[in-house]
PDB file of N, CA and C in Angstrom:
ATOM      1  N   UNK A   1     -11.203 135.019 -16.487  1.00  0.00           N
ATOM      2  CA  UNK A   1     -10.075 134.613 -15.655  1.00  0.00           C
ATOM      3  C   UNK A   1     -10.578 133.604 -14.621  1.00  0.00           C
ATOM      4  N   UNK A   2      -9.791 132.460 -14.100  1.00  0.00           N
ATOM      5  CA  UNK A   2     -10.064 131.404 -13.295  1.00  0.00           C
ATOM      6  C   UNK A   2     -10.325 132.277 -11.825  1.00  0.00           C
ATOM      7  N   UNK A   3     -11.515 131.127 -11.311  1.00  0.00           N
ATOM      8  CA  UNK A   3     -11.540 132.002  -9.872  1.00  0.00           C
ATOM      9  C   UNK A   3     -10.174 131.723  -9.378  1.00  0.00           C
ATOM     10  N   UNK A   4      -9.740 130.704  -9.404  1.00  0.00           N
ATOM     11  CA  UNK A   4      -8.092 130.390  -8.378  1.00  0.00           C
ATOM     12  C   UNK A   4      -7.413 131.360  -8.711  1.00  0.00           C
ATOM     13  N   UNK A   5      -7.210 131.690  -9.832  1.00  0.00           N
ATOM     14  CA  UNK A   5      -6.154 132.769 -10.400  1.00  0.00           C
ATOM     15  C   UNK A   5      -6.420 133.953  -9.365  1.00  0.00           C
ATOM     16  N   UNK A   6      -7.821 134.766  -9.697  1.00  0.00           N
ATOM     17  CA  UNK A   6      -8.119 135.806  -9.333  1.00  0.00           C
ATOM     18  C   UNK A   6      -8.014 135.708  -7.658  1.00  0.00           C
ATOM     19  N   UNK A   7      -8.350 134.437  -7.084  1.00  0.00           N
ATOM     20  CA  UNK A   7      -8.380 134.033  -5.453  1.00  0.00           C
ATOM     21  C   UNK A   7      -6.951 134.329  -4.862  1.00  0.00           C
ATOM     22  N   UNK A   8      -6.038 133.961  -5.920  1.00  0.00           N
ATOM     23  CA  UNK A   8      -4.890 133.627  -5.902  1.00  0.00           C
ATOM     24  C   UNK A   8      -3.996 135.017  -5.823  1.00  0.00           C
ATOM     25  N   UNK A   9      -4.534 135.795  -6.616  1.00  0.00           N
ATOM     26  CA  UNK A   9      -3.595 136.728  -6.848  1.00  0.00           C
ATOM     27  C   UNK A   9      -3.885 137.933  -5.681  1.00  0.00           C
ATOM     28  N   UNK A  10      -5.565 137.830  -5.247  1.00  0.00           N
ATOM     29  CA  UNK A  10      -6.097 138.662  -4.748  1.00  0.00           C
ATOM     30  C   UNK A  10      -5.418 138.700  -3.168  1.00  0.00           C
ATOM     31  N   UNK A  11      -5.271 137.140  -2.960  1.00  0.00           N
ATOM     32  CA  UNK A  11      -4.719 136.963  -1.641  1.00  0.00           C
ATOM     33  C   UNK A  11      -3.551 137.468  -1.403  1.00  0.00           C
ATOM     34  N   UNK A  12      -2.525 137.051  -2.121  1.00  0.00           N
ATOM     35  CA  UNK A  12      -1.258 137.474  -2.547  1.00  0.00           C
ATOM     36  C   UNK A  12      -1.063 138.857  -2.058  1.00  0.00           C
ATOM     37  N   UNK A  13      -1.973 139.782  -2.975  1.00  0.00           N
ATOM     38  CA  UNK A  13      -2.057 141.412  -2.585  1.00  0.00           C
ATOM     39  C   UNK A  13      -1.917 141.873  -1.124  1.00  0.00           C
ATOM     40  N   UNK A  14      -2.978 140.906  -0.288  1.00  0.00           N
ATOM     41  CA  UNK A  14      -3.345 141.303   0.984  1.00  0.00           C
ATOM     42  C   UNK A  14      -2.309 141.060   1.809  1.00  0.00           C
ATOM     43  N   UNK A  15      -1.774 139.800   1.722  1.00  0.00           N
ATOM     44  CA  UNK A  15      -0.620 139.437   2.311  1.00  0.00           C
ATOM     45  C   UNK A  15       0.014 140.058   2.080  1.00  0.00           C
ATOM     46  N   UNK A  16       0.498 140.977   1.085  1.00  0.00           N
ATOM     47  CA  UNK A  16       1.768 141.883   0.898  1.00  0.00           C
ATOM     48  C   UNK A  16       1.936 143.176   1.778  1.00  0.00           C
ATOM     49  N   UNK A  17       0.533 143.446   1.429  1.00  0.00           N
ATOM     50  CA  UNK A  17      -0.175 144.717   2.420  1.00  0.00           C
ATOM     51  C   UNK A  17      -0.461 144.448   4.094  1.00  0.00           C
ATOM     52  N   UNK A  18      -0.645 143.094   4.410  1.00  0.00           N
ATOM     53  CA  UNK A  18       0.095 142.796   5.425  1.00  0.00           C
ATOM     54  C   UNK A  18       1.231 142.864   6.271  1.00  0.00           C
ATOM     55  N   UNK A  19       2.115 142.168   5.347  1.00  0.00           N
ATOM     56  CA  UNK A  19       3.684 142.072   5.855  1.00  0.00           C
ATOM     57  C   UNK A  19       4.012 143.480   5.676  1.00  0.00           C
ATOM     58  N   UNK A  20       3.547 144.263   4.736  1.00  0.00           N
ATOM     59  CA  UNK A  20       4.515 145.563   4.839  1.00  0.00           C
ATOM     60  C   UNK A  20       4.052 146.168   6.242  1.00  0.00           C
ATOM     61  N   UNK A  21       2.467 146.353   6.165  1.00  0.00           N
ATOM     62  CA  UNK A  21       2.394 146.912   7.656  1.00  0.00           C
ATOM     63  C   UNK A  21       3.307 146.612   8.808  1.00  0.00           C
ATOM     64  N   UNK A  22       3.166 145.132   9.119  1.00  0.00           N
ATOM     65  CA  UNK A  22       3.732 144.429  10.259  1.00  0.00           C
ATOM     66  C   UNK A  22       5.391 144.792  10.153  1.00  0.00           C
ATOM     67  N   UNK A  23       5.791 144.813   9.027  1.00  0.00           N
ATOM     68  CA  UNK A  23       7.379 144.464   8.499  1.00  0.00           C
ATOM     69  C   UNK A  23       7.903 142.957   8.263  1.00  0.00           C
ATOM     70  N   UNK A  24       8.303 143.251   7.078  1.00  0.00           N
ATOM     71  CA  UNK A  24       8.896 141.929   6.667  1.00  0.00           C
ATOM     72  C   UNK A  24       9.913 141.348   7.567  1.00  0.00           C
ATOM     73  N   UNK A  25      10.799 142.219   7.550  1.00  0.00           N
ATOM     74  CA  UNK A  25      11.739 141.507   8.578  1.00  0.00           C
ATOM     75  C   UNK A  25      11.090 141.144   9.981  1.00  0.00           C
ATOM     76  N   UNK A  26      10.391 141.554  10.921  1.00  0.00           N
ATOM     77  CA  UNK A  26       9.363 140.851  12.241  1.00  0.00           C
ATOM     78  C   UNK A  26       8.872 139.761  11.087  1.00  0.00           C
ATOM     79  N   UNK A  27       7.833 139.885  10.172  1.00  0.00           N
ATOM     80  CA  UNK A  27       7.552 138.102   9.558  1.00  0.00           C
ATOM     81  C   UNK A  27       8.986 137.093   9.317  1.00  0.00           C
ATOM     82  N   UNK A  28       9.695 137.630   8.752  1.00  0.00           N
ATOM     83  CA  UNK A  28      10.901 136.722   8.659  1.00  0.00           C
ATOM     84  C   UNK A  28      11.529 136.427   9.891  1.00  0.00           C
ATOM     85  N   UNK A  29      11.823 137.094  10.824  1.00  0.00           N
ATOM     86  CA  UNK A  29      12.280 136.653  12.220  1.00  0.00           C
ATOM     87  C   UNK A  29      11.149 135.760  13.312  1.00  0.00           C
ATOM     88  N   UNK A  30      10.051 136.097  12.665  1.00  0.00           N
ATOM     89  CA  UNK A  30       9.051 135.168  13.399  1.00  0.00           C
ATOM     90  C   UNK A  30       8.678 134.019  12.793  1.00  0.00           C
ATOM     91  N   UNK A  31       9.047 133.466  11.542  1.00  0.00           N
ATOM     92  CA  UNK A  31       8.634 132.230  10.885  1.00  0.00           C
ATOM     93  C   UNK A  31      10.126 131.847  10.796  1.00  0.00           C
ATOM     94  N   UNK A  32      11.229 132.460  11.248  1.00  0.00           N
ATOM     95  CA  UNK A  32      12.770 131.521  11.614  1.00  0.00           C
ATOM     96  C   UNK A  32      12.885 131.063  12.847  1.00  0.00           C
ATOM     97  N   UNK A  33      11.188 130.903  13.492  1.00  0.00           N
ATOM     98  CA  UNK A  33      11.400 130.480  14.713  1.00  0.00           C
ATOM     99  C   UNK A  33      11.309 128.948  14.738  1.00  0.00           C
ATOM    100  N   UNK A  34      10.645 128.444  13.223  1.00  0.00           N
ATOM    101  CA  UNK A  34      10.630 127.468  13.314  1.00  0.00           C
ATOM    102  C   UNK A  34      11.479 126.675  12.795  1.00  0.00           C
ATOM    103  N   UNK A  35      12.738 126.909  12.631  1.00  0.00           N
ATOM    104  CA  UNK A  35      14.190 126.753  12.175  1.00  0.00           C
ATOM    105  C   UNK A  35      15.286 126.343  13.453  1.00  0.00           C
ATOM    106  N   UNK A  36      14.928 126.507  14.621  1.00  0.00           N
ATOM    107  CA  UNK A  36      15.305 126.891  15.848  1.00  0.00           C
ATOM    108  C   UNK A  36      14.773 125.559  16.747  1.00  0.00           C
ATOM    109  N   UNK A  37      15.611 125.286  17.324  1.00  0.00           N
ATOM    110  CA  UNK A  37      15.507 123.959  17.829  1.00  0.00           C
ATOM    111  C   UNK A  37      14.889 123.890  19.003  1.00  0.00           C
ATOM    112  N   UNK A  38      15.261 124.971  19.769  1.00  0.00           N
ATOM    113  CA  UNK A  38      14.680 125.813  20.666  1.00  0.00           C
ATOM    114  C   UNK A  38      12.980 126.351  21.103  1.00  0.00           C
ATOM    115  N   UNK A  39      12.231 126.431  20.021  1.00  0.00           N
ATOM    116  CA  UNK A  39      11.192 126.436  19.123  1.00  0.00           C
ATOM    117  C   UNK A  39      10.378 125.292  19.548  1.00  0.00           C
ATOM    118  N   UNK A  40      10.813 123.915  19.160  1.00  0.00           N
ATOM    119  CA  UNK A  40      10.346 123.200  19.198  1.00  0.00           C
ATOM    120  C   UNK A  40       9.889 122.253  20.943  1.00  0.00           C
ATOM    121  N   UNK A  41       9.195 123.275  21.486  1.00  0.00           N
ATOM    122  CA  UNK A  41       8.608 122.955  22.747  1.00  0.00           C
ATOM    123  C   UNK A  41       7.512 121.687  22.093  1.00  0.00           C
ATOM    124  N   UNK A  42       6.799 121.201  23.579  1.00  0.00           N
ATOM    125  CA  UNK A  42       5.834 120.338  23.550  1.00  0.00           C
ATOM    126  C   UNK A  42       4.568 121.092  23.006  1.00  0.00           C
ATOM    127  N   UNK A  43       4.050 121.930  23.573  1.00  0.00           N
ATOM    128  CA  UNK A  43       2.914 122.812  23.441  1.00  0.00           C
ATOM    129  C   UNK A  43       3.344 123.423  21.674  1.00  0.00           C
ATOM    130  N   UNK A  44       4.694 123.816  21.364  1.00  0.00           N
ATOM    131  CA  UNK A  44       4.230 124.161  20.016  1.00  0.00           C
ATOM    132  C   UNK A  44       4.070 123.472  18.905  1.00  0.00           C
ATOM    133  N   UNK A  45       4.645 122.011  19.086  1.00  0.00           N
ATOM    134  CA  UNK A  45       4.753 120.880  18.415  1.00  0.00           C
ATOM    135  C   UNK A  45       3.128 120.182  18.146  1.00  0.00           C
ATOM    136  N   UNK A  46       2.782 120.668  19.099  1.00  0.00           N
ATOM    137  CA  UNK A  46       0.809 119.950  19.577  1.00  0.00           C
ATOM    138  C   UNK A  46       0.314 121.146  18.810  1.00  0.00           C
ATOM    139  N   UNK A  47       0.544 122.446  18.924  1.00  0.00           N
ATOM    140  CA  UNK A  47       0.128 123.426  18.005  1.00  0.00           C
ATOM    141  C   UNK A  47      -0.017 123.455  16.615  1.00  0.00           C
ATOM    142  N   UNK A  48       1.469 123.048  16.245  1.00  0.00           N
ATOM    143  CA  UNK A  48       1.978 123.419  14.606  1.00  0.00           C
ATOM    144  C   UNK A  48       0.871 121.777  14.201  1.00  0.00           C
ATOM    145  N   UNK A  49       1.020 120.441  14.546  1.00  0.00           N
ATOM    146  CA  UNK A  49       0.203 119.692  14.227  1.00  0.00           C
ATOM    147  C   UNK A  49      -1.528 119.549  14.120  1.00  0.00           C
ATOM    148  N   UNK A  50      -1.744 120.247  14.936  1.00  0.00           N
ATOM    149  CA  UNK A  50      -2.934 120.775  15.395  1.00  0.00           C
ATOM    150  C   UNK A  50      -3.438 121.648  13.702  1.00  0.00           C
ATOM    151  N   UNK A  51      -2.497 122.845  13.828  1.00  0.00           N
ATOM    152  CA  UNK A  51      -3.409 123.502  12.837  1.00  0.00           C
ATOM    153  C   UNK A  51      -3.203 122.619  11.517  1.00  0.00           C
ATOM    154  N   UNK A  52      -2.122 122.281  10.822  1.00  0.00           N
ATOM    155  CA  UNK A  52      -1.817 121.312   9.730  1.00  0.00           C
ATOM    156  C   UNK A  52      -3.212 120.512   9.648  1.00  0.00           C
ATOM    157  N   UNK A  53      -3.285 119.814  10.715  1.00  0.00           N
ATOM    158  CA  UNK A  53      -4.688 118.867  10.651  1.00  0.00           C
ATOM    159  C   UNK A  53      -5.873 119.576  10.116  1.00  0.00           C
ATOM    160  N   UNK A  54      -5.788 120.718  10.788  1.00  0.00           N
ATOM    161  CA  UNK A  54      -7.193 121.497  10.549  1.00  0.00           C
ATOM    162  C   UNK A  54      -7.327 122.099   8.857  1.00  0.00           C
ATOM    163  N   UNK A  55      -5.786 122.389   9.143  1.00  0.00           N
ATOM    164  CA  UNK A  55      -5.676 122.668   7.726  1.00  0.00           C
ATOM    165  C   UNK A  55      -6.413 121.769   6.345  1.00  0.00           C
ATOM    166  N   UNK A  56      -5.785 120.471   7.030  1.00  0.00           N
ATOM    167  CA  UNK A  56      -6.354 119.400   5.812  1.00  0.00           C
ATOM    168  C   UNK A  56      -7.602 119.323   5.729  1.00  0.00           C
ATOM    169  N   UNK A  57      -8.572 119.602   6.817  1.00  0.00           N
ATOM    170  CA  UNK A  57     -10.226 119.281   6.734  1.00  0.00           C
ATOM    171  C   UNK A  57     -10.576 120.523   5.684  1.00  0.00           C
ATOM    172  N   UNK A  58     -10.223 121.640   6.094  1.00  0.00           N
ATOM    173  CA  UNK A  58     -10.654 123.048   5.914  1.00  0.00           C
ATOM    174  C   UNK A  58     -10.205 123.571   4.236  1.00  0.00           C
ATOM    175  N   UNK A  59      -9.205 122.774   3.850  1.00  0.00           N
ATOM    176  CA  UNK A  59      -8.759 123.292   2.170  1.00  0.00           C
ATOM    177  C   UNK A  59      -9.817 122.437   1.518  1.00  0.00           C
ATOM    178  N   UNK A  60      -9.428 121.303   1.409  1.00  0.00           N
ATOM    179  CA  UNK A  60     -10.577 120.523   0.862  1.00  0.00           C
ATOM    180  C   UNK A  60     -11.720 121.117   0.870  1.00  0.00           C
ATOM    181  N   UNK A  61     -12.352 121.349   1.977  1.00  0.00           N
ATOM    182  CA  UNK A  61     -13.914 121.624   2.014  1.00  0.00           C
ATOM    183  C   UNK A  61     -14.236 123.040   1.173  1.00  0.00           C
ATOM    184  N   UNK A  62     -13.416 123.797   1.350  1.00  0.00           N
ATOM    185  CA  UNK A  62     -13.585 125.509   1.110  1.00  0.00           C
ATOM    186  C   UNK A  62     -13.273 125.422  -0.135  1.00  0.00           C
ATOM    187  N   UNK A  63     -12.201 124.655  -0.552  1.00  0.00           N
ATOM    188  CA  UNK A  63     -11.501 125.090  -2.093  1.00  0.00           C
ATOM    189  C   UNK A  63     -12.813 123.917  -3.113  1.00  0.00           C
ATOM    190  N   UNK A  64     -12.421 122.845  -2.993  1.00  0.00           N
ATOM    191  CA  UNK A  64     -13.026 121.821  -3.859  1.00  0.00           C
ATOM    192  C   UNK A  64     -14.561 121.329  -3.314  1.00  0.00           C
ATOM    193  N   UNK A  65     -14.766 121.750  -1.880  1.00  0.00           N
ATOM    194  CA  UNK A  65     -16.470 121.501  -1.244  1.00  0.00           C
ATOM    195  C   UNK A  65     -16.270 120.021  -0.897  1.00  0.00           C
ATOM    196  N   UNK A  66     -15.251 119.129  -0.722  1.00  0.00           N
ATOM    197  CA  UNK A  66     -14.665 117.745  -0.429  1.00  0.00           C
ATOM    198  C   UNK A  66     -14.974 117.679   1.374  1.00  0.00           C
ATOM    199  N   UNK A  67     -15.472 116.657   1.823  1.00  0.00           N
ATOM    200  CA  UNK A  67     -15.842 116.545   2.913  1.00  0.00           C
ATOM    201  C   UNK A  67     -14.676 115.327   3.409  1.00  0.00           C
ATOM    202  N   UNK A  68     -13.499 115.288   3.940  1.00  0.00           N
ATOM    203  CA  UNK A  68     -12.924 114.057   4.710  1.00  0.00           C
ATOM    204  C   UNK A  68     -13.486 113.978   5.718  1.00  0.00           C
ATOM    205  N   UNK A  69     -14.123 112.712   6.032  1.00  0.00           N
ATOM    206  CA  UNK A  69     -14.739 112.747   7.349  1.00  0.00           C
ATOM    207  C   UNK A  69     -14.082 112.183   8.560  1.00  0.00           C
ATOM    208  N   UNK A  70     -12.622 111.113   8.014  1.00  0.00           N
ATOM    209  CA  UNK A  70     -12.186 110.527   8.875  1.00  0.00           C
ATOM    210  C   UNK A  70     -11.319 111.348   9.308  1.00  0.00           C
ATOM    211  N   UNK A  71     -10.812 112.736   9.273  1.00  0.00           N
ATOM    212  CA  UNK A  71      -9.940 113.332   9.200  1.00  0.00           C
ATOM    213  C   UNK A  71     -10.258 113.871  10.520  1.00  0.00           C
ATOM    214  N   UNK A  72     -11.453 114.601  10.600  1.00  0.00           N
ATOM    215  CA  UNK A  72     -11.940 115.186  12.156  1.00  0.00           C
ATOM    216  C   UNK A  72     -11.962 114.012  13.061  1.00  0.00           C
ATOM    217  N   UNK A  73     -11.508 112.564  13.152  1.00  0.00           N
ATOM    218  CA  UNK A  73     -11.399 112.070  14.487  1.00  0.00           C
ATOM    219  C   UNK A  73      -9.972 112.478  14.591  1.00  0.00           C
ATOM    220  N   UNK A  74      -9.049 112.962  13.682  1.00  0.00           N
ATOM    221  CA  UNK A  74      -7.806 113.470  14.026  1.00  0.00           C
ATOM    222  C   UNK A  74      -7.856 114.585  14.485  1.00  0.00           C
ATOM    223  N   UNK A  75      -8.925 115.748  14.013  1.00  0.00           N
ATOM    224  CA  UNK A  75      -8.791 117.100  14.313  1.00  0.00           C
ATOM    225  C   UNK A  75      -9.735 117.248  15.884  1.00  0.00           C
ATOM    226  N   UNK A  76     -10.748 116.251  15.961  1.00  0.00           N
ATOM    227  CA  UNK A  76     -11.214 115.901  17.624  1.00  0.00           C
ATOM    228  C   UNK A  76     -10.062 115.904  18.099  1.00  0.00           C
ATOM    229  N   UNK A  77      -8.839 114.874  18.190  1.00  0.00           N
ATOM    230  CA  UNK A  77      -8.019 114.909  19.155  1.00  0.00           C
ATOM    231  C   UNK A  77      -6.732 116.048  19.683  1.00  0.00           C
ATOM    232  N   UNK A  78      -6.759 117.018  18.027  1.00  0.00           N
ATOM    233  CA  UNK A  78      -5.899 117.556  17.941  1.00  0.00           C
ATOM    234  C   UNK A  78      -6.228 119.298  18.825  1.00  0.00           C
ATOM    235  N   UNK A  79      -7.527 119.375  18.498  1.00  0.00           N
ATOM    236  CA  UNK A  79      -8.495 120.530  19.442  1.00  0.00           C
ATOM    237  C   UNK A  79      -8.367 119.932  21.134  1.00  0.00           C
ATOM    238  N   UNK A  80      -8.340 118.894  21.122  1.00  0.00           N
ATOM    239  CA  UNK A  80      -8.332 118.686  22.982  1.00  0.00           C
ATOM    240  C   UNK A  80      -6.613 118.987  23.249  1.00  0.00           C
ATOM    241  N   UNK A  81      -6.103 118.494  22.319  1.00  0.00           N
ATOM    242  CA  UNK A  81      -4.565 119.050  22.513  1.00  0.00           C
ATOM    243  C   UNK A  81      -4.365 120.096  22.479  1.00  0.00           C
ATOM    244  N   UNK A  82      -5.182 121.165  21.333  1.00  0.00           N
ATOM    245  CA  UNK A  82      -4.430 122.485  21.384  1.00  0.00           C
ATOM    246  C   UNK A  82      -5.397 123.170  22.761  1.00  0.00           C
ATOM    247  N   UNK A  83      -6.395 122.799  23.047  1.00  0.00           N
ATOM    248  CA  UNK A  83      -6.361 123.628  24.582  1.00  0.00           C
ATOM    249  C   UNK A  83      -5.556 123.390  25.423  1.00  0.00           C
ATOM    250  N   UNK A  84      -5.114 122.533  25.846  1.00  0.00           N
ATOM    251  CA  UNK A  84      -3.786 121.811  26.630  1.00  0.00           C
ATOM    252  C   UNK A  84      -2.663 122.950  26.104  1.00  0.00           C
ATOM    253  N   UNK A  85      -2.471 123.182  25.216  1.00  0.00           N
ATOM    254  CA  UNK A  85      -1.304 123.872  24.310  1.00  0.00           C
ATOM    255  C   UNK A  85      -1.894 125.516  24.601  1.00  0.00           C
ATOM    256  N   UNK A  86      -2.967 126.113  24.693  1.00  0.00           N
ATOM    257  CA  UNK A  86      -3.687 126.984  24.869  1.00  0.00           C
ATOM    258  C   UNK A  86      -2.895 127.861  26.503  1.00  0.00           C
ATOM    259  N   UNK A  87      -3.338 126.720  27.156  1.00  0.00           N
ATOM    260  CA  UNK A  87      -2.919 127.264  28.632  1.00  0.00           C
ATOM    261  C   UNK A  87      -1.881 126.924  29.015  1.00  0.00           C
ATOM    262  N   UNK A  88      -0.515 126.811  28.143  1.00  0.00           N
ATOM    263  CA  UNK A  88       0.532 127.134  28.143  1.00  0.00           C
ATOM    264  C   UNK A  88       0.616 128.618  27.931  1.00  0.00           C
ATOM    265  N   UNK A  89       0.466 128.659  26.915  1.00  0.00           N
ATOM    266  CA  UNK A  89       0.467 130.330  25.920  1.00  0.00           C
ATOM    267  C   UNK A  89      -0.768 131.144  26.559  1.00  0.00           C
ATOM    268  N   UNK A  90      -1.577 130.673  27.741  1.00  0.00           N
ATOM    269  CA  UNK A  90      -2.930 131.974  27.793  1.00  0.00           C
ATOM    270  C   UNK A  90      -3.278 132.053  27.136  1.00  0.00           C
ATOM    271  N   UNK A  91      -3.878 131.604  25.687  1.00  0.00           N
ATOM    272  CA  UNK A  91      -4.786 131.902  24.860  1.00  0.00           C
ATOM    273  C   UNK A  91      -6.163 131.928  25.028  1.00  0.00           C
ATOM    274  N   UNK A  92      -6.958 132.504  25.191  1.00  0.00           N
ATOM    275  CA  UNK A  92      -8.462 132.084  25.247  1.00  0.00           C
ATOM    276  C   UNK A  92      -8.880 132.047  23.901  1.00  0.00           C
ATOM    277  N   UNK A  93      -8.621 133.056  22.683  1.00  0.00           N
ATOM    278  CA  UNK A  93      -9.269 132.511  21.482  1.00  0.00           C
ATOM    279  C   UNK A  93      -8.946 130.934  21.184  1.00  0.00           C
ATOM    280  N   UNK A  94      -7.964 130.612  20.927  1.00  0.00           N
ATOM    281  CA  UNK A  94      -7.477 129.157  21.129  1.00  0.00           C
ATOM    282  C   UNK A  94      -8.681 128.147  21.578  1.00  0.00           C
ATOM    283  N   UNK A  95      -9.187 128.971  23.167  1.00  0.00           N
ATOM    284  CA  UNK A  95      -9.329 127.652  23.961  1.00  0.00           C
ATOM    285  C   UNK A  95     -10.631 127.693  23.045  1.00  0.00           C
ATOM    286  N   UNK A  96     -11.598 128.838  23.161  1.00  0.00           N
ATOM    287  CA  UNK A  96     -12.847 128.983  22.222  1.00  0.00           C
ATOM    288  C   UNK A  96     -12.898 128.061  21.081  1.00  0.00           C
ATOM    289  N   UNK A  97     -12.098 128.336  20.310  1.00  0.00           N
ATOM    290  CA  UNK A  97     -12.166 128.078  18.899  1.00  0.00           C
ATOM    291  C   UNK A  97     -12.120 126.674  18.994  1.00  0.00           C
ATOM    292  N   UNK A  98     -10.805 125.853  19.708  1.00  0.00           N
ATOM    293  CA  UNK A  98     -11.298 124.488  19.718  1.00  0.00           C
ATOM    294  C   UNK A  98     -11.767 123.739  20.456  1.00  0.00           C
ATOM    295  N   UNK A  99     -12.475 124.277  21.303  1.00  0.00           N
ATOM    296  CA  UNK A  99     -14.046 124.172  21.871  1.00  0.00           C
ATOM    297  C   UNK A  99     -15.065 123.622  20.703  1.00  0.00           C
ATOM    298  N   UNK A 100     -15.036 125.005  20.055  1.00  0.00           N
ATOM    299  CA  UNK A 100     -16.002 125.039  18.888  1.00  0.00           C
ATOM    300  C   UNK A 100     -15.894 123.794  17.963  1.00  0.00           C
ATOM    301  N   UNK A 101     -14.034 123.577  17.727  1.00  0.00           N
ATOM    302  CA  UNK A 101     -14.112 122.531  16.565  1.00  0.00           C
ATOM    303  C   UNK A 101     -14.420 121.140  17.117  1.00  0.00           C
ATOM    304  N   UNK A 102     -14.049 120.889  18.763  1.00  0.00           N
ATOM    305  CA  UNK A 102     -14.783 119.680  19.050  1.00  0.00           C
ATOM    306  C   UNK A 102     -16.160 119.311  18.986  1.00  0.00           C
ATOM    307  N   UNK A 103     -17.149 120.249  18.892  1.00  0.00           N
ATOM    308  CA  UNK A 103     -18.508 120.106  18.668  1.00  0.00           C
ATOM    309  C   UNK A 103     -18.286 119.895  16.768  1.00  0.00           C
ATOM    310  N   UNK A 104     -17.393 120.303  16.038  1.00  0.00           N
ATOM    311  CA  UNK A 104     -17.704 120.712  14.134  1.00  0.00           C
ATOM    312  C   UNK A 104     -17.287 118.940  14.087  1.00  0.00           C
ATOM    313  N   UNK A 105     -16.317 118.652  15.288  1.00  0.00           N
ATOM    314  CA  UNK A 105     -15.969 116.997  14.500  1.00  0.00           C
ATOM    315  C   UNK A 105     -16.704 116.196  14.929  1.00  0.00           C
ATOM    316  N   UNK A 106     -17.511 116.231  16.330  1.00  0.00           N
ATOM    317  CA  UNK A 106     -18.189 115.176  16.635  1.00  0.00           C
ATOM    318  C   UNK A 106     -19.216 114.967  15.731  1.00  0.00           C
ATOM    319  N   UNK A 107     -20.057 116.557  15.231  1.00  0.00           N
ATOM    320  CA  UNK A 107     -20.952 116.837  14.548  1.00  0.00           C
ATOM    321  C   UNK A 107     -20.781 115.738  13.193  1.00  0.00           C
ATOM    322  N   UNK A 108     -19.779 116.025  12.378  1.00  0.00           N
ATOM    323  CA  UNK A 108     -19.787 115.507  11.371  1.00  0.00           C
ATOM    324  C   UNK A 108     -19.602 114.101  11.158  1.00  0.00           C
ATOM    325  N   UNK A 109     -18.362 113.252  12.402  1.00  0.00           N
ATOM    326  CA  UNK A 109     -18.262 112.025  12.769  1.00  0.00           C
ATOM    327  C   UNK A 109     -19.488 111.249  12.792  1.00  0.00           C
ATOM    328  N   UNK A 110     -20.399 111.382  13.462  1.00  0.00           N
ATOM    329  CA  UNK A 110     -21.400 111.141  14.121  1.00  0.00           C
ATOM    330  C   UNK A 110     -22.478 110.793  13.006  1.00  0.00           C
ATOM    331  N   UNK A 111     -22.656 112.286  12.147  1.00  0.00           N
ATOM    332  CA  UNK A 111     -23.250 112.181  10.895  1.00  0.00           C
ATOM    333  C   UNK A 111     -22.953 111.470  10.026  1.00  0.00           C
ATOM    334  N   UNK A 112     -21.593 111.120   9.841  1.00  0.00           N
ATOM    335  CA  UNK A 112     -20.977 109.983   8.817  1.00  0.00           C
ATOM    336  C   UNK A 112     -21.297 108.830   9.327  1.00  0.00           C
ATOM    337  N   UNK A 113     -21.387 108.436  10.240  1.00  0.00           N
ATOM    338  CA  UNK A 113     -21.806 106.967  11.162  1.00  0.00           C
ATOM    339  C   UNK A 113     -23.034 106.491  10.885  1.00  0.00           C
ATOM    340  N   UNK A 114     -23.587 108.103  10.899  1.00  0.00           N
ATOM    341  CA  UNK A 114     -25.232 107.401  10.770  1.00  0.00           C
ATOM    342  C   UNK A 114     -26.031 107.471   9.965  1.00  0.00           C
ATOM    343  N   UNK A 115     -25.110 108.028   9.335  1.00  0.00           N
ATOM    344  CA  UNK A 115     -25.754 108.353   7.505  1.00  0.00           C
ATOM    345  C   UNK A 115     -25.320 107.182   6.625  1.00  0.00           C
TER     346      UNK A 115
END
C-alpha cells in the first residue's frame, strides 16, 4: 500500500478521534467563523495568511523533501506579522514559534544566497 494512502488514511482516523472528543458541532461552529464577516479582523487576516504561507514552505518540504527558498522571504515577513497578531490574542506559543521561524528563514535565505 502507498505511504500517502496509509499517511492518508491514518490521519483521517485521528482527526475523527479528534473531532469526536472536542465535538463536531464546537469544530463546525468554530471553522463557520470564517464565513462571518465579523471574523475577519486585522490580526486574523495577518494570521490566516501567515499560516497558509507557512503552510506552502512546510508541505513541500515534509511531503516531496522540495525546498522553496524564495518562499521564506514571505514567511520572514509573515512571522514578524503574526507576533504583531500574537499580542492581540496573548499568545506566547505564537510569539515563540515565530521567533523560531524568523531564525528557519533567515537561515535558509541566507544559505540560498551563498550557496
Amino acid at each position: 500500500m502507498d505511504a500517502y494512502l496509509i499517511a492518508g488514511a491514518l490521519g483521517l482516523a485521528l482527526t475523527a478521534i479528534v473531532y469526536s472528543v472536542v465535538g463536531w458541532g464546537n469544530i463546525r461552529d468554530c471553522m463557520l467563523l470564517w464565513l462571518r464577516r465579523d471574523y475577519w479582523t486585522g490580526y486574523n487576516v495577518v494570521e490566516f495568511l501567515s499560516w497558509a504561507t507557512k503552510a506552502a514552505v512546510i508541505v513541500p518540504g515534509l511531503v516531496f523533501g522540495m525546498e522553496i527558498w524564495w518562499l521564506h522571504i514571505l514567511t520572514l515577513g509573515t512571522s514578524v506579522a503574526l507576533i504583531w497578531a500574537s499580542m492581540k490574542k496573548l499568545l506566547p506559543t505564537l510569539i515563540a514559534f515565530n521567533t523560531l521561524w524568523i531564525f528557519l528563514s533567515m537561515t535558509v535565505i541566507v544559505r540560498h544566497l551563498m550557496g
